[in-house]
PDB file of N, CA and C in Angstrom:
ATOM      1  N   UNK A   1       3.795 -18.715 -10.890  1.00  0.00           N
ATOM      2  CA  UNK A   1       2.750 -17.830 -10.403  1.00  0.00           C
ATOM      3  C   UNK A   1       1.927 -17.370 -11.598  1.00  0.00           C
ATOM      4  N   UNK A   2       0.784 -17.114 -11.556  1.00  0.00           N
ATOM      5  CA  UNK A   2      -0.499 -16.984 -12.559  1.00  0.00           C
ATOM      6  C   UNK A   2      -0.470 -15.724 -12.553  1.00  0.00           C
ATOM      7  N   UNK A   3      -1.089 -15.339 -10.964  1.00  0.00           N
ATOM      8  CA  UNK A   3      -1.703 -14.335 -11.304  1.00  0.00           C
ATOM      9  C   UNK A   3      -0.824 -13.071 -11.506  1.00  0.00           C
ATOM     10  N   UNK A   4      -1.283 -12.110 -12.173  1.00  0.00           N
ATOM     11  CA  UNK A   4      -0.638 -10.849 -12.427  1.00  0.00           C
ATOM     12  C   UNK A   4      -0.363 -10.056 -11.010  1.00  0.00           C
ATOM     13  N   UNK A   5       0.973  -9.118 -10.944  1.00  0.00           N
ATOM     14  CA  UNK A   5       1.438  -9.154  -9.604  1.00  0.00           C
ATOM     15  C   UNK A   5       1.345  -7.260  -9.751  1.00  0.00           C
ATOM     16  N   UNK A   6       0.601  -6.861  -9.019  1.00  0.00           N
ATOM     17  CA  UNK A   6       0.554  -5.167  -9.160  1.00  0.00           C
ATOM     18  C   UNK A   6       1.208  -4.778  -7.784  1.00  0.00           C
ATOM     19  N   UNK A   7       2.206  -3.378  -7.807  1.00  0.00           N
ATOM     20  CA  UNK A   7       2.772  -3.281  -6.618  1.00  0.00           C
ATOM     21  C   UNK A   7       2.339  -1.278  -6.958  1.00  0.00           C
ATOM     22  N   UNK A   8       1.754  -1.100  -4.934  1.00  0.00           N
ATOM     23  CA  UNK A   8       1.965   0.141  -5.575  1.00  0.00           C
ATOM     24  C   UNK A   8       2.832   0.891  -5.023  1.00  0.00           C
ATOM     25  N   UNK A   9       3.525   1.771  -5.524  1.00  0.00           N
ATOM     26  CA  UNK A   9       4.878   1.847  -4.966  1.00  0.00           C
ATOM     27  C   UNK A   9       4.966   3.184  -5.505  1.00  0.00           C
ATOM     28  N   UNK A  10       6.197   3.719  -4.191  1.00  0.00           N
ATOM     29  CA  UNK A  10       6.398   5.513  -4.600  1.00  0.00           C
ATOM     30  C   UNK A  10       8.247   5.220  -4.329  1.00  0.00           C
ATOM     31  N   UNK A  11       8.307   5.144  -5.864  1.00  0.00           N
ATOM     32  CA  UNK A  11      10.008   5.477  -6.276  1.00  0.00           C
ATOM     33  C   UNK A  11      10.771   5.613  -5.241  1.00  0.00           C
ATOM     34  N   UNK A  12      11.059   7.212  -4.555  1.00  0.00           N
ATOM     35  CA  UNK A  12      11.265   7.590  -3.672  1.00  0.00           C
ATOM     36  C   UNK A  12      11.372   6.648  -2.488  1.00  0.00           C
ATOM     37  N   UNK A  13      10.926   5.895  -2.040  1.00  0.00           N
ATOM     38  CA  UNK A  13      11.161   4.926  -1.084  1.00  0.00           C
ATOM     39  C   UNK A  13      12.043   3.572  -1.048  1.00  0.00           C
ATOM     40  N   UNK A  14      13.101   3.391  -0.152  1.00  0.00           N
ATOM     41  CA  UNK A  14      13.928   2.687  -0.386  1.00  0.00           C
ATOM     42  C   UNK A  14      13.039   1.231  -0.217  1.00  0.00           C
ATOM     43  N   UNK A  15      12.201   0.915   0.517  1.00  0.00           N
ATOM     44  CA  UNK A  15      11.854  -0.458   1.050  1.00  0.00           C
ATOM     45  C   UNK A  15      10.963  -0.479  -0.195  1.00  0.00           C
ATOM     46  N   UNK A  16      10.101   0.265  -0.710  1.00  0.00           N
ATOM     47  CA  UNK A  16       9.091  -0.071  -1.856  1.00  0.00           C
ATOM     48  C   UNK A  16      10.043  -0.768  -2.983  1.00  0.00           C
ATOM     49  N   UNK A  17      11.184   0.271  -3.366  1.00  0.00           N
ATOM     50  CA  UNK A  17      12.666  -0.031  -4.282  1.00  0.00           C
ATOM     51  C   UNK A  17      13.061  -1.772  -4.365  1.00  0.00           C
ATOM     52  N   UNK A  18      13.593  -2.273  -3.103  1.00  0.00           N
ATOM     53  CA  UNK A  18      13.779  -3.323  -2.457  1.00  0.00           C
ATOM     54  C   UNK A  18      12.705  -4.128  -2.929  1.00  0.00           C
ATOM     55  N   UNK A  19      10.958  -4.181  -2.758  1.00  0.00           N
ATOM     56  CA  UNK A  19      10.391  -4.906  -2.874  1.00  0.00           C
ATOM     57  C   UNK A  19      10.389  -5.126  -4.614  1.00  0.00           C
ATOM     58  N   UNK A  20      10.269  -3.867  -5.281  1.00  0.00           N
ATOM     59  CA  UNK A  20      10.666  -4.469  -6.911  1.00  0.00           C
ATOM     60  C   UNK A  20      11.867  -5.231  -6.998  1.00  0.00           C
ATOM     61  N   UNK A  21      12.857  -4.930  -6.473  1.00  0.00           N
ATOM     62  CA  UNK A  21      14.075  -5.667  -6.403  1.00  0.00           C
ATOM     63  C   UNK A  21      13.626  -6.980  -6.885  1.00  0.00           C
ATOM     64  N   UNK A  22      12.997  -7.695  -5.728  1.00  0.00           N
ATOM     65  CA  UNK A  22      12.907  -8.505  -5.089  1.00  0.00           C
ATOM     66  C   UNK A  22      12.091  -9.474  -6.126  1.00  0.00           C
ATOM     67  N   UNK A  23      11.162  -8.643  -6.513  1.00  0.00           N
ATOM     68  CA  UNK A  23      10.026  -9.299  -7.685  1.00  0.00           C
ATOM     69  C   UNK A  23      10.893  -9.702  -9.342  1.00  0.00           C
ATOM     70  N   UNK A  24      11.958  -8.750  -9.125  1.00  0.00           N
ATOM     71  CA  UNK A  24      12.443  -9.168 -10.619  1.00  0.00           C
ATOM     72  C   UNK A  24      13.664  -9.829 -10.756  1.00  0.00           C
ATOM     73  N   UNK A  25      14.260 -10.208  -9.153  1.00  0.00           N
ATOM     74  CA  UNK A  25      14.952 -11.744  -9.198  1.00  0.00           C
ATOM     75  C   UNK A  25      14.257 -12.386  -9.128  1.00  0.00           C
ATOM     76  N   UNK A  26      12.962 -12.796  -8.720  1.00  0.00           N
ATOM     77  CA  UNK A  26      12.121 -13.771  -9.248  1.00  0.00           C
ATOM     78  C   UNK A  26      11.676 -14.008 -10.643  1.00  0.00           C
ATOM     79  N   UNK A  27      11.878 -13.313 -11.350  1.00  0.00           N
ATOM     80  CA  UNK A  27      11.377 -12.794 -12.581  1.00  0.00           C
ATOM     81  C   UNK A  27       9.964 -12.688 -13.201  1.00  0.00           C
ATOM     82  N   UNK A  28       9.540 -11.749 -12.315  1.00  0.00           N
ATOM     83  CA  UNK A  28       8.143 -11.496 -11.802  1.00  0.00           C
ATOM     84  C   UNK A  28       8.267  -9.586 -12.625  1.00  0.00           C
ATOM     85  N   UNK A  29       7.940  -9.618 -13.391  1.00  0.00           N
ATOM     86  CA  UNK A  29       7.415  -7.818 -14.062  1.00  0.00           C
ATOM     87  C   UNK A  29       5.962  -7.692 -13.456  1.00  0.00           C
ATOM     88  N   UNK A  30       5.841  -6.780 -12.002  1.00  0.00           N
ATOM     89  CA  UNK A  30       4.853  -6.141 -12.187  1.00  0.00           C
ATOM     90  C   UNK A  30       4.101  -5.219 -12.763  1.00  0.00           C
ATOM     91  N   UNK A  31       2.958  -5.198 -12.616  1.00  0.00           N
ATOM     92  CA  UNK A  31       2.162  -3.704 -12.932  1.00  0.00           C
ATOM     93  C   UNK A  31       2.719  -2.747 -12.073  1.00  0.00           C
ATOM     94  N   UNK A  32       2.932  -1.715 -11.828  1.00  0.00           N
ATOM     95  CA  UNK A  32       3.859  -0.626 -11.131  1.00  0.00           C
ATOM     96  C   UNK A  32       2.863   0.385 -11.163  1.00  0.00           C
ATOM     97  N   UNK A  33       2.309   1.080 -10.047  1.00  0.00           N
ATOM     98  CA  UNK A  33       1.141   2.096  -9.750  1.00  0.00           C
ATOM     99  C   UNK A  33       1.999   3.257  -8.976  1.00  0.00           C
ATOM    100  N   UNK A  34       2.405   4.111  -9.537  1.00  0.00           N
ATOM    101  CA  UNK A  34       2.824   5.340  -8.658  1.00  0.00           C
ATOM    102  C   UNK A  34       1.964   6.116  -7.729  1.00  0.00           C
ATOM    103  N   UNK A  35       1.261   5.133  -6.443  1.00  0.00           N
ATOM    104  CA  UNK A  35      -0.022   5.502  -6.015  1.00  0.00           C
ATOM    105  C   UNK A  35      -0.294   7.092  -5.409  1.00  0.00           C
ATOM    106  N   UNK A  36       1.274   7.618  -5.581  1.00  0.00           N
ATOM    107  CA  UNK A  36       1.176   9.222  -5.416  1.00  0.00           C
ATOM    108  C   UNK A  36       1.174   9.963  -6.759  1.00  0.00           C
ATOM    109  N   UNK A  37       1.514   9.418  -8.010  1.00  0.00           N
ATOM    110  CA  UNK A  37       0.815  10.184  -9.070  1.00  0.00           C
ATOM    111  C   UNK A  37      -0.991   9.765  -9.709  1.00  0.00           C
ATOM    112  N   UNK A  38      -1.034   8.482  -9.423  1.00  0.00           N
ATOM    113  CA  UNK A  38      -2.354   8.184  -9.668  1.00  0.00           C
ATOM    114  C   UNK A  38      -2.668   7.426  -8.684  1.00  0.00           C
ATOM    115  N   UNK A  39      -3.632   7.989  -7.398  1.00  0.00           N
ATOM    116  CA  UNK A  39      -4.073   7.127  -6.455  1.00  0.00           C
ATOM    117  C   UNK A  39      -5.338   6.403  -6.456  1.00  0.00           C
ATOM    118  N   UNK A  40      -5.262   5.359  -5.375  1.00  0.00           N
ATOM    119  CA  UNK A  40      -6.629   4.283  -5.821  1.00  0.00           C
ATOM    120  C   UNK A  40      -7.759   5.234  -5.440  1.00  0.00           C
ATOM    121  N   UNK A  41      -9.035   4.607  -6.082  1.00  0.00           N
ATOM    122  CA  UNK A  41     -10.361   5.353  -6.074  1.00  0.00           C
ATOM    123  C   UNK A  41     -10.925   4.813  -4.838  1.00  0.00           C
ATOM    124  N   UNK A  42     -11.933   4.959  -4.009  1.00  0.00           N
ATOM    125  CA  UNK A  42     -12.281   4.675  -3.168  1.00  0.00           C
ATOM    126  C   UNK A  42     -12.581   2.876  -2.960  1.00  0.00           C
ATOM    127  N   UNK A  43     -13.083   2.717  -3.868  1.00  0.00           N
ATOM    128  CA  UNK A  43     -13.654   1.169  -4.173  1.00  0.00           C
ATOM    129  C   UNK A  43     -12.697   0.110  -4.685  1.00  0.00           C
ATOM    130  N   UNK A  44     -10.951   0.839  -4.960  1.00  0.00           N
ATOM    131  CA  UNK A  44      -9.798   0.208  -5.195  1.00  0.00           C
ATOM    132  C   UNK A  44      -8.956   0.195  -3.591  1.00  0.00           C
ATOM    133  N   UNK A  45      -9.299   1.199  -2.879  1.00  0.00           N
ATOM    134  CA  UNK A  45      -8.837   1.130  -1.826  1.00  0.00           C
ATOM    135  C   UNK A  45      -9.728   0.099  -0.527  1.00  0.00           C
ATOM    136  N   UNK A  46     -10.823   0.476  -0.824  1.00  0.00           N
ATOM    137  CA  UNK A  46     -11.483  -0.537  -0.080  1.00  0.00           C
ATOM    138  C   UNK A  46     -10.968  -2.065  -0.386  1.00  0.00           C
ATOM    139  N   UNK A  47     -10.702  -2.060  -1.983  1.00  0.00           N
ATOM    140  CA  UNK A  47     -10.873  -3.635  -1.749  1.00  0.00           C
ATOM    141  C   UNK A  47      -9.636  -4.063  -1.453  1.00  0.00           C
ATOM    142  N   UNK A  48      -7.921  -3.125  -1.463  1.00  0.00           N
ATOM    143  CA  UNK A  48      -7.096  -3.557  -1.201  1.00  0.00           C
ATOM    144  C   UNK A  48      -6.792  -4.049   0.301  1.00  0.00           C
ATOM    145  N   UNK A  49      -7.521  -2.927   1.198  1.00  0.00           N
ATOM    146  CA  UNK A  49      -7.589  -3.502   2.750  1.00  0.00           C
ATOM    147  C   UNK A  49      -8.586  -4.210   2.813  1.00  0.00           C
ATOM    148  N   UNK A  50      -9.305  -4.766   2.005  1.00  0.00           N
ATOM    149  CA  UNK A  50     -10.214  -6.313   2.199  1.00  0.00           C
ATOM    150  C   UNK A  50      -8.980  -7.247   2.047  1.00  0.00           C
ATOM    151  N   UNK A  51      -8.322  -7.376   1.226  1.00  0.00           N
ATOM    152  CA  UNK A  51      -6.779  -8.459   0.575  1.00  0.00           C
ATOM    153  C   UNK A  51      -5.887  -8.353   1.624  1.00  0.00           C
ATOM    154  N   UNK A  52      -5.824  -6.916   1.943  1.00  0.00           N
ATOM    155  CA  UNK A  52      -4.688  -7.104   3.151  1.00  0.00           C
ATOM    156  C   UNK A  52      -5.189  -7.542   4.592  1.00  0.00           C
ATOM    157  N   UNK A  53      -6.279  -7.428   5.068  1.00  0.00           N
ATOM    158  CA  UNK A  53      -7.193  -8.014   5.853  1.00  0.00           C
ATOM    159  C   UNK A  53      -6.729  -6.812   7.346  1.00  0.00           C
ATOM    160  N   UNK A  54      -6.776  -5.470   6.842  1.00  0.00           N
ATOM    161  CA  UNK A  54      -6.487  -4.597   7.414  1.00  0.00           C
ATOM    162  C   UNK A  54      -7.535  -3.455   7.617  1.00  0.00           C
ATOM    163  N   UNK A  55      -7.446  -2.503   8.384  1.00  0.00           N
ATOM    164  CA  UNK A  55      -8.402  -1.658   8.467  1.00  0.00           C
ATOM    165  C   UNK A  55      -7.866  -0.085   8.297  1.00  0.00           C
ATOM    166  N   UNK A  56      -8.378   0.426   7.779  1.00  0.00           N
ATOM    167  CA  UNK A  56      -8.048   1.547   6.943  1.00  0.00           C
ATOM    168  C   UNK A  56      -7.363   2.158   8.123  1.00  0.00           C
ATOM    169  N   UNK A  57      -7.363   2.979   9.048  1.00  0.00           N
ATOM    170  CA  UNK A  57      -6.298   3.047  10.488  1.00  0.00           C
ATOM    171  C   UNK A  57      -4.877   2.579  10.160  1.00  0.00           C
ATOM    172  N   UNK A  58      -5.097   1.020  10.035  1.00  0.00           N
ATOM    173  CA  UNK A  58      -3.792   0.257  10.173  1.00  0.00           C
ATOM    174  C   UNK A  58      -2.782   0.585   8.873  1.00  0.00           C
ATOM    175  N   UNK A  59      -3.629   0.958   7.486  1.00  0.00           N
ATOM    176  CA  UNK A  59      -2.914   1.170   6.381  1.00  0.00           C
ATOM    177  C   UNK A  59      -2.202   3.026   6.724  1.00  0.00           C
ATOM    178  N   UNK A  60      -2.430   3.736   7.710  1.00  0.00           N
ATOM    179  CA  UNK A  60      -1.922   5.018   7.830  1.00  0.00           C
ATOM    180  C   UNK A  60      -0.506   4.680   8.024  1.00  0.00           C
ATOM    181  N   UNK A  61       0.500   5.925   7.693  1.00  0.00           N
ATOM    182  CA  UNK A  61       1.701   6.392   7.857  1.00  0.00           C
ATOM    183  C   UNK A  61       1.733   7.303   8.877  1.00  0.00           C
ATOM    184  N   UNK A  62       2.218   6.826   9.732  1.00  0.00           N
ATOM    185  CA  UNK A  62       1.624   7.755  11.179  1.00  0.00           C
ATOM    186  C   UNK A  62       2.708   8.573  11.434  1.00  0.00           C
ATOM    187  N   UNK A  63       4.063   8.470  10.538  1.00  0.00           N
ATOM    188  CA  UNK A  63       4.982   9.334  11.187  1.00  0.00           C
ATOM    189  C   UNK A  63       5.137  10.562  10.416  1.00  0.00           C
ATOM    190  N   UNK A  64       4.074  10.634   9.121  1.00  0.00           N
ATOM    191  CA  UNK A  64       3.743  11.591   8.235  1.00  0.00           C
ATOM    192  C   UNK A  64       3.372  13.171   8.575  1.00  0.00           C
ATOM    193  N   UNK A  65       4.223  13.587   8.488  1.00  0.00           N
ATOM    194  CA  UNK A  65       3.864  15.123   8.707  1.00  0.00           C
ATOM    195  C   UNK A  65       2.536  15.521   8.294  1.00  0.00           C
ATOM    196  N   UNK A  66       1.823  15.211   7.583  1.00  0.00           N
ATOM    197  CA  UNK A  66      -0.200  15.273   7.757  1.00  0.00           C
ATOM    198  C   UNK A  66      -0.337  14.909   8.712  1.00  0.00           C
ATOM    199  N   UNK A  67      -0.342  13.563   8.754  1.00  0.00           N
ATOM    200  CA  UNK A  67      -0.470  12.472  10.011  1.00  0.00           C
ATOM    201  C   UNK A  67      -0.585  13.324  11.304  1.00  0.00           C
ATOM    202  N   UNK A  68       0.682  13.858  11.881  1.00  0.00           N
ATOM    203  CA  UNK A  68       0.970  14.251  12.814  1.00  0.00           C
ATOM    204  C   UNK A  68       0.150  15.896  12.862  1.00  0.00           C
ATOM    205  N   UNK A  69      -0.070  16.773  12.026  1.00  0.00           N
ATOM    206  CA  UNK A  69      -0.835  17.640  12.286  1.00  0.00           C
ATOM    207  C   UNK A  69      -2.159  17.565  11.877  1.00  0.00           C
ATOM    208  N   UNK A  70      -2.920  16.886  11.140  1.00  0.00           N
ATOM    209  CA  UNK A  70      -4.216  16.520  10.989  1.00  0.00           C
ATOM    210  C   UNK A  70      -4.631  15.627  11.567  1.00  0.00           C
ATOM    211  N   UNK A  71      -4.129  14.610  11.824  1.00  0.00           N
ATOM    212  CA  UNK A  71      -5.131  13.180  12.182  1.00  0.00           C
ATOM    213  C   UNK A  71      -4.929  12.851  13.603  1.00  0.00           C
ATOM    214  N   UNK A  72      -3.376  13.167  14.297  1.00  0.00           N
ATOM    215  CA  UNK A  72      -2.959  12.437  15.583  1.00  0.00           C
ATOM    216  C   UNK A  72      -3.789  12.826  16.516  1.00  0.00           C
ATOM    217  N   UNK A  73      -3.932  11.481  17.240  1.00  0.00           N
ATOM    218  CA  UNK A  73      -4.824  11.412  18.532  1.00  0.00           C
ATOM    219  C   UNK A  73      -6.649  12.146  18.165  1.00  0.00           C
ATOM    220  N   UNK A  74      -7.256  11.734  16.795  1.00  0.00           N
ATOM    221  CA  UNK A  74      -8.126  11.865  16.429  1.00  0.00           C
ATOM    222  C   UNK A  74      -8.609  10.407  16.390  1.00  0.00           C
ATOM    223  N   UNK A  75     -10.079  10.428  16.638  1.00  0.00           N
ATOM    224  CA  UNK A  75     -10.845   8.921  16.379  1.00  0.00           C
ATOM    225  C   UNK A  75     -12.039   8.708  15.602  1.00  0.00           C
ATOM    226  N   UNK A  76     -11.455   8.246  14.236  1.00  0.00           N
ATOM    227  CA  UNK A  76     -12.108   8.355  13.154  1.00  0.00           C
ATOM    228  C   UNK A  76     -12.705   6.833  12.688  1.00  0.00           C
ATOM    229  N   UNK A  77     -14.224   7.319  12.324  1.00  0.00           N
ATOM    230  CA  UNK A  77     -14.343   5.978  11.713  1.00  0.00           C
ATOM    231  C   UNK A  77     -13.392   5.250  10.327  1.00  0.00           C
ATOM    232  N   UNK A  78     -14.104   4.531  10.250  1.00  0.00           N
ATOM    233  CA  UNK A  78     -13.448   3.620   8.824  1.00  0.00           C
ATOM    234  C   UNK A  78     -13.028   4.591   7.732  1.00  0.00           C
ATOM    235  N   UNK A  79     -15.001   5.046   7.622  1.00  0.00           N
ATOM    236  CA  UNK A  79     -15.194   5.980   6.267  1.00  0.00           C
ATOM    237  C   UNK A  79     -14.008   6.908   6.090  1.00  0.00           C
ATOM    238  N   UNK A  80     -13.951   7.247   7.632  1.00  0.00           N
ATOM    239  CA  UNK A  80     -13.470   8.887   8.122  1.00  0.00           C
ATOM    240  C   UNK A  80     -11.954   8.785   7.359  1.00  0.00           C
ATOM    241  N   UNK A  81     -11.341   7.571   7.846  1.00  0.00           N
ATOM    242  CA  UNK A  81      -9.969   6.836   7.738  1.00  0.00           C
ATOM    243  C   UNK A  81      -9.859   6.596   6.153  1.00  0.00           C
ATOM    244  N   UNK A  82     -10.612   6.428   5.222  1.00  0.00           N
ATOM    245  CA  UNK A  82     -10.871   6.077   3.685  1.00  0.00           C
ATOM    246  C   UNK A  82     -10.302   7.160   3.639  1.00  0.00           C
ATOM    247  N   UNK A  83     -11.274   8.535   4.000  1.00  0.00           N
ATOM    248  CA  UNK A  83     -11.360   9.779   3.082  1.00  0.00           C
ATOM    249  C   UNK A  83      -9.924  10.168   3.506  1.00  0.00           C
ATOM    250  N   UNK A  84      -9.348   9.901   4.756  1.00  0.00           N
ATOM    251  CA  UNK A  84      -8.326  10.853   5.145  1.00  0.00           C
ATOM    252  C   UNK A  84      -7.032  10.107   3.879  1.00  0.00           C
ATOM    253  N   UNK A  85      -7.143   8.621   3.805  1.00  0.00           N
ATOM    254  CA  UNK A  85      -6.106   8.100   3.188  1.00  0.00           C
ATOM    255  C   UNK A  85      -6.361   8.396   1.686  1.00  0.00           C
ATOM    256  N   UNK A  86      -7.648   8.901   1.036  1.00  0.00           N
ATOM    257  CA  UNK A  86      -7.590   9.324  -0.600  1.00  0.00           C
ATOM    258  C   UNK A  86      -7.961  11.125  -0.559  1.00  0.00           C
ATOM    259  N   UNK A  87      -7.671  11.278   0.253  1.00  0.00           N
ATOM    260  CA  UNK A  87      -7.534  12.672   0.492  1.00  0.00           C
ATOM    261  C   UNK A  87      -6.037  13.214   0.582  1.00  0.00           C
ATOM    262  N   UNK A  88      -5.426  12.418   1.222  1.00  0.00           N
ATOM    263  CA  UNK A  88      -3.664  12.245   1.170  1.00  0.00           C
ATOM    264  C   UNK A  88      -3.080  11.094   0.959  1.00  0.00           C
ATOM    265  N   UNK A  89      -2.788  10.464   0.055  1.00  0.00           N
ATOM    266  CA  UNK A  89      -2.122   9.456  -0.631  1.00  0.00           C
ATOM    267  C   UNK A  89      -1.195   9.028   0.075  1.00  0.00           C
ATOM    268  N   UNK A  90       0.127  10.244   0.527  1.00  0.00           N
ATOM    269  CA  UNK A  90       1.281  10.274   1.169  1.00  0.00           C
ATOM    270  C   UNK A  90       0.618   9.131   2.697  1.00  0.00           C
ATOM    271  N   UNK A  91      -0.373   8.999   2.950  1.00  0.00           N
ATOM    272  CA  UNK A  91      -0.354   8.389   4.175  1.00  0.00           C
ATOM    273  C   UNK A  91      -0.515   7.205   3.896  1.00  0.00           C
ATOM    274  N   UNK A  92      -0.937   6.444   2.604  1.00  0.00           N
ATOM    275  CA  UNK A  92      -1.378   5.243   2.444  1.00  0.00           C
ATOM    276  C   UNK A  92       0.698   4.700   3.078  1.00  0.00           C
ATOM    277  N   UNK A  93      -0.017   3.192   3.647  1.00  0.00           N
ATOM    278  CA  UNK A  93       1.897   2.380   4.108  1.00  0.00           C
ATOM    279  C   UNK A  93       2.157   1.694   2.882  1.00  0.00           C
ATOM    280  N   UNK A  94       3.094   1.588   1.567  1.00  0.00           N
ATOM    281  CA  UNK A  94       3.769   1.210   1.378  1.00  0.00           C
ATOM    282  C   UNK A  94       5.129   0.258   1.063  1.00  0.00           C
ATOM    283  N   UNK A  95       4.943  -0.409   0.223  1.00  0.00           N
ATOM    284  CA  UNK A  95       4.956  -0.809  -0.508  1.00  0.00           C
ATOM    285  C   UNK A  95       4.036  -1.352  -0.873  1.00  0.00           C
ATOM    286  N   UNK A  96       2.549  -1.860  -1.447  1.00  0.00           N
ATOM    287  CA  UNK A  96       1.576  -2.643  -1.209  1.00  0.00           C
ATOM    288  C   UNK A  96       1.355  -3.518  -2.306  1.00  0.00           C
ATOM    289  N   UNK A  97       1.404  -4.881  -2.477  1.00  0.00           N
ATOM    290  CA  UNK A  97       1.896  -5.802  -3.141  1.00  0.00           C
ATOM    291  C   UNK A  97       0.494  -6.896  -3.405  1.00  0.00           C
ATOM    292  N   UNK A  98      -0.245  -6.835  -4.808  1.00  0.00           N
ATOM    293  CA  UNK A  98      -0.966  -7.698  -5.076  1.00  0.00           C
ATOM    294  C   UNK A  98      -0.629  -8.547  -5.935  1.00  0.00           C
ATOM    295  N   UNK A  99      -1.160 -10.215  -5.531  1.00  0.00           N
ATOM    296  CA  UNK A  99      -1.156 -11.117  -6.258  1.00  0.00           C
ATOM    297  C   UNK A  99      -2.793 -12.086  -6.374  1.00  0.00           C
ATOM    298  N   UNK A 100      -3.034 -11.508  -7.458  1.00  0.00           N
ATOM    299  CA  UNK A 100      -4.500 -12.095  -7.239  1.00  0.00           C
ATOM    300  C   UNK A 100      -5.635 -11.381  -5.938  1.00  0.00           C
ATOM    301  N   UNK A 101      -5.925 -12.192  -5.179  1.00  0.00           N
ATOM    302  CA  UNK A 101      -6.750 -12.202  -4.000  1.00  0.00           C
ATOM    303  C   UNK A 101      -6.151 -12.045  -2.691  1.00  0.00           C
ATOM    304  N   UNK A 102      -4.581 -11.962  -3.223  1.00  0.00           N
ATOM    305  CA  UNK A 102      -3.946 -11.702  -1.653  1.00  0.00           C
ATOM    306  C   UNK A 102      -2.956 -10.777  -2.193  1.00  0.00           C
ATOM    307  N   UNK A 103      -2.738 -10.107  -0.844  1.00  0.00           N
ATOM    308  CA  UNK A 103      -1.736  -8.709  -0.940  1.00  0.00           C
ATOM    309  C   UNK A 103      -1.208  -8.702   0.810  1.00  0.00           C
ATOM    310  N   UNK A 104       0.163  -7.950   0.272  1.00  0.00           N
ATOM    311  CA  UNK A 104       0.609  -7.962   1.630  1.00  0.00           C
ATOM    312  C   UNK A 104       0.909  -6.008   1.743  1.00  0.00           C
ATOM    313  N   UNK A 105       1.667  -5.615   2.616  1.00  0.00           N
ATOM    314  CA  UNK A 105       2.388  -4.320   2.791  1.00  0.00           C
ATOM    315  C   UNK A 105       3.759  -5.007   2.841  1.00  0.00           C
ATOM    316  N   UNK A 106       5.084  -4.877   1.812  1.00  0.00           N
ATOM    317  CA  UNK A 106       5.812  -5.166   2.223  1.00  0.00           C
ATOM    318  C   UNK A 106       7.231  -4.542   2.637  1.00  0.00           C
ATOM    319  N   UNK A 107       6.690  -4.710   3.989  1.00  0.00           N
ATOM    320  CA  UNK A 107       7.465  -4.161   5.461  1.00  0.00           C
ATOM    321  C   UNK A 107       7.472  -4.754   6.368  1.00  0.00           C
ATOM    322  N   UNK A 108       8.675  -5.662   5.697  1.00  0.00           N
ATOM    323  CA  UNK A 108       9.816  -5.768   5.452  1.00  0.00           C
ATOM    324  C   UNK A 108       9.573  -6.452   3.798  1.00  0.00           C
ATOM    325  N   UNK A 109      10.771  -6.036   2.745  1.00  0.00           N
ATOM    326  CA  UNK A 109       9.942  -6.236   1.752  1.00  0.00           C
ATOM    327  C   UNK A 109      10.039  -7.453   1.767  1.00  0.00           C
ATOM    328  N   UNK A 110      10.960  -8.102   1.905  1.00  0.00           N
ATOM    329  CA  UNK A 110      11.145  -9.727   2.098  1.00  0.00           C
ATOM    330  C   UNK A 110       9.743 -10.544   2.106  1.00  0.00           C
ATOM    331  N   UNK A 111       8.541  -9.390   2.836  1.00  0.00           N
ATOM    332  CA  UNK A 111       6.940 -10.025   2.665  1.00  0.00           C
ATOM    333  C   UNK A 111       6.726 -10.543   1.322  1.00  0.00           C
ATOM    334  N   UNK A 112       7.238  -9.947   0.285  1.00  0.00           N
ATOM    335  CA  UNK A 112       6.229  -9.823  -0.709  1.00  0.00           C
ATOM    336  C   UNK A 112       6.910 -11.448  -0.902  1.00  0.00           C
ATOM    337  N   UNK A 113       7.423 -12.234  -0.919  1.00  0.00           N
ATOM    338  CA  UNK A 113       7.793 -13.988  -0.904  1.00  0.00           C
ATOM    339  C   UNK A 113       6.427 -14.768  -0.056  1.00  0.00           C
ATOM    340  N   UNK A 114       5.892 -13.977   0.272  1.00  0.00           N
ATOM    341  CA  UNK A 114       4.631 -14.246   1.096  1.00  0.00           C
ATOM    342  C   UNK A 114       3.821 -14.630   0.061  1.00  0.00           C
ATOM    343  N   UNK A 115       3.943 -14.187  -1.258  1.00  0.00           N
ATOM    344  CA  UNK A 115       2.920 -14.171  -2.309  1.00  0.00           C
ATOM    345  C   UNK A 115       3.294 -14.898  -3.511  1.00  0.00           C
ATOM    346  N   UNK A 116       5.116 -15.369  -3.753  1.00  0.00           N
ATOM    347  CA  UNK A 116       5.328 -16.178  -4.975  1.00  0.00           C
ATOM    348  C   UNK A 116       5.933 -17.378  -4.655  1.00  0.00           C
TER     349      UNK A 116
END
């Protein structure tokens, strides 16, 4: 594999955990983004749900205590859905796994073999 492999990942989570696992029996060292101490900028987030071929909605954590008192059963555009996900980080889904031009969410992390 070429390209450089960035995962962004919050410690704290067992399946994100799993997906490094996973990258360094391959012997794959990613870039490692603690996207809850430094989260993507708007134009890093856009382009990751361009790679994941997802829509900012679909990248929410819906069982998120924000989630559930700010956003549920609200109908937000795209933009709306950007701001809510770099407005609260905690909602972006997790594990999110780039290789080059393609990226997966891996959930189940077993995805991220999707990419090496």
């Amino acid at each position: 594999m070429t390209a450089t492999v960035r995962i962004y990942h919050n410690p704290r989570c067992g399946k994100s955990r799993s997906a490094c696992a996973i990258l360094a029996e391959k012997g794959i060292q990613p870039e490692v983004v603690e996207y809850l101490k430094t989260p993507p900028d708007r134009a890093t987030l856009k382009g990751l749900l361009k790679k994941l071929g997802l829509s900012a909605e679909e990248l929410v954590r819906k069982g998120e205590a924000i989630y559930k008192s700010e956003y549920k059963g609200r109908t937000l555009s795209e933009e709306e859905w950007i701001d809510a996900l770099l407005a609260h980080p905690i909602l972006i889904e997790r594990p999110i796994v780039v290789a080059g031009e393609r990226a997966v969410v891996a959930r189940p992390p077993e995805r991220v073999q999707e990419l090496i």
